[in-house]
Protein backbone atom coordinates (compact mmCIF):
# COMPACT_ATOMS: atom_id res chain seq x y z
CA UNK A 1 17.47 -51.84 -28.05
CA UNK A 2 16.04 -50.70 -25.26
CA UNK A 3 18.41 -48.46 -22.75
CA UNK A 4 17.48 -47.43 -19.38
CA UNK A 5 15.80 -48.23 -16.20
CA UNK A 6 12.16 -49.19 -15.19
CA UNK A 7 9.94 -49.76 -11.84
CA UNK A 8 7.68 -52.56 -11.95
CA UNK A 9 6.72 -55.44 -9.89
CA UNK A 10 8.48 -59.02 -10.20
CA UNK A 11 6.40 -60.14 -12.80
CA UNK A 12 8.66 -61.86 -14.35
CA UNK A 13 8.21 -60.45 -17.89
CA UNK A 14 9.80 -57.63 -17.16
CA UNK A 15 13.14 -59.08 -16.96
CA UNK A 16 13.40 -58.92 -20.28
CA UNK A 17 13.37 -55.48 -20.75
CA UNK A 18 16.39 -54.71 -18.51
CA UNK A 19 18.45 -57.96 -19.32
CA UNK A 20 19.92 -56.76 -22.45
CA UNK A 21 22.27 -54.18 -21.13
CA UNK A 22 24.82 -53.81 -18.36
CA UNK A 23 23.74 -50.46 -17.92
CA UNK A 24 19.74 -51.08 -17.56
CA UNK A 25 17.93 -50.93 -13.98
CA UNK A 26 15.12 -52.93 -13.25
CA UNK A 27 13.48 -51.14 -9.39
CA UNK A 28 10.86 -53.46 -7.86
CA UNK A 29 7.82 -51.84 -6.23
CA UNK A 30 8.47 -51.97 -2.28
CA UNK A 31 4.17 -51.28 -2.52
CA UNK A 32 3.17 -55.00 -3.98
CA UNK A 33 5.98 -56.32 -0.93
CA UNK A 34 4.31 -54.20 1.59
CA UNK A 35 0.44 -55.80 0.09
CA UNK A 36 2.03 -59.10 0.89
CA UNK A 37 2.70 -58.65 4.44
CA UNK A 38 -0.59 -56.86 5.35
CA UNK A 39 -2.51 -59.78 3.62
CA UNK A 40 -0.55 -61.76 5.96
CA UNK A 41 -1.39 -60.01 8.57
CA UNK A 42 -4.89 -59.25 7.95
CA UNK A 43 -5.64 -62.92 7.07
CA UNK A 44 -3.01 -64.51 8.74
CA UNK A 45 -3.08 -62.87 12.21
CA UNK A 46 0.61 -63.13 11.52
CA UNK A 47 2.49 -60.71 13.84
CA UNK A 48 5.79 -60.92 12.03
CA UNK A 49 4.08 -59.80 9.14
CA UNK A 50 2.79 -57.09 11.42
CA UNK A 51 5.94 -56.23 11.82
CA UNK A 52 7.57 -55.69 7.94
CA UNK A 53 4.34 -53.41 7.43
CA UNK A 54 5.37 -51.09 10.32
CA UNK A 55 8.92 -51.19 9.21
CA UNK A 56 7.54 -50.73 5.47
CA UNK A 57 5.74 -47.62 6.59
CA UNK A 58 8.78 -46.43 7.88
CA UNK A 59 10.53 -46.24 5.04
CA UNK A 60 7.20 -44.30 3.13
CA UNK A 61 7.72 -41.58 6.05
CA UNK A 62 10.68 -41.14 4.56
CA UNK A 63 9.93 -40.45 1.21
CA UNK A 64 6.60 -38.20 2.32
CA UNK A 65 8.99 -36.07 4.08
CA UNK A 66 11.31 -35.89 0.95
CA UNK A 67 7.96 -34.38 -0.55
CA UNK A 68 7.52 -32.78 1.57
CA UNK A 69 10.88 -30.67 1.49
CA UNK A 70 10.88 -30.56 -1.89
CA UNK A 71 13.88 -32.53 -2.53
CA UNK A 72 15.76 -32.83 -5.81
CA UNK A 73 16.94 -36.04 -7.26
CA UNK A 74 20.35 -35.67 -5.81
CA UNK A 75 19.37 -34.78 -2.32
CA UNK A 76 16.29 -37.91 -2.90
CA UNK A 77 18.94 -40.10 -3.31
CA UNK A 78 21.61 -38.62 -0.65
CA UNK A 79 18.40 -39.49 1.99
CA UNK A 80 17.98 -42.83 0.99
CA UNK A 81 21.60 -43.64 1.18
CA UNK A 82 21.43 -42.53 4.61
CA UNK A 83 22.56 -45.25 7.69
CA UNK A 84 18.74 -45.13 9.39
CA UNK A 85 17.54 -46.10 6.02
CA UNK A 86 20.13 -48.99 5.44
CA UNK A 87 19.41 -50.06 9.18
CA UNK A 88 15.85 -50.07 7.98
CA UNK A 89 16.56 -52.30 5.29
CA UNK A 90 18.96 -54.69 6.70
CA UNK A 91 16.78 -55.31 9.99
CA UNK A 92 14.47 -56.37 7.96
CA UNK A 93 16.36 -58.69 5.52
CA UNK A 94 17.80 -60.09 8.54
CA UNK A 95 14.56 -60.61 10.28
CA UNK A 96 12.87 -62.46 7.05
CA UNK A 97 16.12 -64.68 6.27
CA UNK A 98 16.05 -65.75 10.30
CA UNK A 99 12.36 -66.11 9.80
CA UNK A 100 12.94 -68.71 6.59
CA UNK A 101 15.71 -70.58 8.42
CA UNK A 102 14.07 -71.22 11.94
CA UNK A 103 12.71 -74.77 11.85
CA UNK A 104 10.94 -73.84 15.24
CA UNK A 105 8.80 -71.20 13.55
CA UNK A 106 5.23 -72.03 11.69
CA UNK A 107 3.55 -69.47 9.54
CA UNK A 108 0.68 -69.55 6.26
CA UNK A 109 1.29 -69.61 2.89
CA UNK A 110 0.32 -65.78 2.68
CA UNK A 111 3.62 -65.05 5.08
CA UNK A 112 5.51 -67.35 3.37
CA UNK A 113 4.40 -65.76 0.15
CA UNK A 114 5.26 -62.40 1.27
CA UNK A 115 8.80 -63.41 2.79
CA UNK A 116 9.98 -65.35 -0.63
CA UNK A 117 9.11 -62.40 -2.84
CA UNK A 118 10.70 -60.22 -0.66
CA UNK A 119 13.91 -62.54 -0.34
CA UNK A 120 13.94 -63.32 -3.80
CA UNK A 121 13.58 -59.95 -5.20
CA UNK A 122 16.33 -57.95 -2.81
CA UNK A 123 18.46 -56.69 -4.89
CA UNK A 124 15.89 -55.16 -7.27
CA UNK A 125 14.06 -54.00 -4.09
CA UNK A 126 17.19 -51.71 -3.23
CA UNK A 127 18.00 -49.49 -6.84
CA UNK A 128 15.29 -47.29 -6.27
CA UNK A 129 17.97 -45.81 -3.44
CA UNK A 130 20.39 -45.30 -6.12
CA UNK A 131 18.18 -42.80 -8.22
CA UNK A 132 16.27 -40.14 -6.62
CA UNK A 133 14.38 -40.15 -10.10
CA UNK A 134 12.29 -42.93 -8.79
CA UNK A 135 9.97 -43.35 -6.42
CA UNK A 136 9.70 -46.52 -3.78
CA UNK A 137 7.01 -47.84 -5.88
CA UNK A 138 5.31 -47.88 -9.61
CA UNK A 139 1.43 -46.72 -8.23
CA UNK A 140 1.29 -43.90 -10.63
CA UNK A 141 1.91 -46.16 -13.30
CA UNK A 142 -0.49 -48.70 -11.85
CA UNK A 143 -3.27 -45.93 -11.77
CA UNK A 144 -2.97 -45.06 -14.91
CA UNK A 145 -3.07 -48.31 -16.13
CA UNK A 146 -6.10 -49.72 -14.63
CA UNK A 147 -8.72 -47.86 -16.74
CA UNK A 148 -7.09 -49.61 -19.49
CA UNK A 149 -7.05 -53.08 -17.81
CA UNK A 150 -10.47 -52.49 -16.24
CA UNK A 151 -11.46 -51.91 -19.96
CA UNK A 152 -9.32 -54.83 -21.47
CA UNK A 153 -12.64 -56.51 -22.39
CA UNK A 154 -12.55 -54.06 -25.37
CA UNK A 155 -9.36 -55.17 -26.44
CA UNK A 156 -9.92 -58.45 -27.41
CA UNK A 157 -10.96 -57.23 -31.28
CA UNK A 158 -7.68 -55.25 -32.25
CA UNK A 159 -7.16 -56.83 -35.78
CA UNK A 160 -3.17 -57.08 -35.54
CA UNK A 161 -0.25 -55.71 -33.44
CA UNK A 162 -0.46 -52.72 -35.27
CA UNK A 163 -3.82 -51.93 -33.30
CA UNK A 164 -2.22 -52.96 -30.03
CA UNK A 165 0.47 -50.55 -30.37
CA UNK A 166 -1.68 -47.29 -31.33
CA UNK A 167 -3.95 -48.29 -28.25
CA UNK A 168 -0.56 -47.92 -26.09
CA UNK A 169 0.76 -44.76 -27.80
CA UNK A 170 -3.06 -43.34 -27.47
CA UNK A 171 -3.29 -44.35 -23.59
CA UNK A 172 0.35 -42.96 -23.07
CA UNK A 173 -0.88 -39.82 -24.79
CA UNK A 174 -4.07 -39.42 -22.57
CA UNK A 175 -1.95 -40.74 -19.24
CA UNK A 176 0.49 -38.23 -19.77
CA UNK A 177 -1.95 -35.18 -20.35
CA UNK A 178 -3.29 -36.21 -17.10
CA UNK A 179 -0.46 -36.35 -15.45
CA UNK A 180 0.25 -32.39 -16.73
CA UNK A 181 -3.15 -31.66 -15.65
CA UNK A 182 -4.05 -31.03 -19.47
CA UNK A 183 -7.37 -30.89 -20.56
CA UNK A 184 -7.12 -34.27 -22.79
CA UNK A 185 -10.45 -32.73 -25.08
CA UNK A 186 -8.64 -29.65 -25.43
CA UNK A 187 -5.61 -30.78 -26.46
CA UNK A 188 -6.50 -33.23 -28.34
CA UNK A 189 -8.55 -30.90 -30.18
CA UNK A 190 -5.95 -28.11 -30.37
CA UNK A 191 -3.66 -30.99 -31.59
CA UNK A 192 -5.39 -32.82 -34.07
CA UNK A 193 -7.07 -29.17 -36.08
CA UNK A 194 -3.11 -28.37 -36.11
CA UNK A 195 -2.07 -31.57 -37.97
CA UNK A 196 -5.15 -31.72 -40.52
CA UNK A 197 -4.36 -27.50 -41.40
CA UNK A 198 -0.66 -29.30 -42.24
CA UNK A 199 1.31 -28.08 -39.57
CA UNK A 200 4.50 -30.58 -39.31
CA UNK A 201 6.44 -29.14 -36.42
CA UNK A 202 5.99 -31.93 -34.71
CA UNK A 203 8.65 -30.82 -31.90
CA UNK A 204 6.64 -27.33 -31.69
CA UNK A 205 3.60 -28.61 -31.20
CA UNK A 206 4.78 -30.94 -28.43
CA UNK A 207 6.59 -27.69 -26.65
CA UNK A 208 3.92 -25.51 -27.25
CA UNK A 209 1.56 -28.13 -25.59
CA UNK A 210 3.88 -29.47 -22.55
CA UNK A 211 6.93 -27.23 -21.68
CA UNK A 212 4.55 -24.15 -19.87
CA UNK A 213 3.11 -27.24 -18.15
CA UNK A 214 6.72 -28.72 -16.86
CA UNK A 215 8.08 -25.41 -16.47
């Protein structure tokens, strides 16, 4: 039932979330293509791959002066729609297809690697241009992840799927205090004494907790 859009890498899982509906998005990450290339580079001594990290970077100047200027969705999106960003983009499409199709040319697995994920995921890798609501990549999300995965160790005991989903609804919780600069302590605290004295606004306590923060 699931209707929206989400920013992820190709893992291929994820598919599944977005191939249900028509109306769904599914962004790729332009930060785990851009990891590709500078392994190949850094391992590889490749200077192609040299190459898609400088043009990579180009397109994260972009977006750190849309930050910068304090952009709104509409005017995020307006920028990345722009012709120096398409020429961007197609220069290097163009570059990585001739790259693939030159029997002249000899490169490592790690290049090859980075140009087939880039290839193959092209399409994805352009809808974050359609939505100044997302960003060119999903790091936030992969930082507040990782304490979880670092952790995973200590999920290995949860008794049923019940346990697995209150251990993503309690992370969410704590990631998106964070992310509100919330004390997590506090609020939790504040939160929990509310809900054992019987208070059952549920939609109160969420405003009285967030909306100052978002305002």
């Amino acid at each position: 039932s699931f209707a929206g859009g989400i920013q992820t890498d190709a893992y291929v899982v994820y598919k599944f979330f977005t191939g249900q509906r028509d109306e769904n998005t599914h962004a790729l990450c332009w930060a785990h293509v851009r990891s590709k290339f500078f392994q190949a580079a850094k391992y590889g001594n490749d200077e192609n791959a040299e190459w898609f990290v400088r043009r990579i970077g180009e397109l994260y100047a972009i977006e750190l002066k849309c930050r910068e200027d304090h952009m709104d969705a509409e005017q995020i999106k307006a920028r990345r729609e722009s012709a120096d960003v398409t020429d961007i983009l197609s220069e290097m499409y163009q570059r990585a297809i001739w790259l693939q199709n030159n029997p002249n040319l000899h490169y490592g697995n790690l290049m090859n690697t980075a140009l087939n994920y880039m290839v193959n995921n092209w399409e994805k890798l352009q809808n974050y241009r359609h939505d100044g609501r997302y960003d060119i990549d999903n790091l936030e999300a992969e930082r507040q992840i990782r304490p979880f995965t670092v952790g995973r160790s200590n999920s290995k005991f949860f008794g049923a799927e019940s346990g697995v989903k209150r251990a993503c609804i309690y992370y969410t919780i704590i990631s998106t205090l964070k992310e509100c600069k919330l004390s997590v302590l506090d609020t939790l605290t504040y939160l929990i004494r509310e809900l054992d004295n019987g208070n059952k606004d549920y939609d109160g306590l969420v405003s009285k907790v967030f909306v100052p923060q978002i305002i």
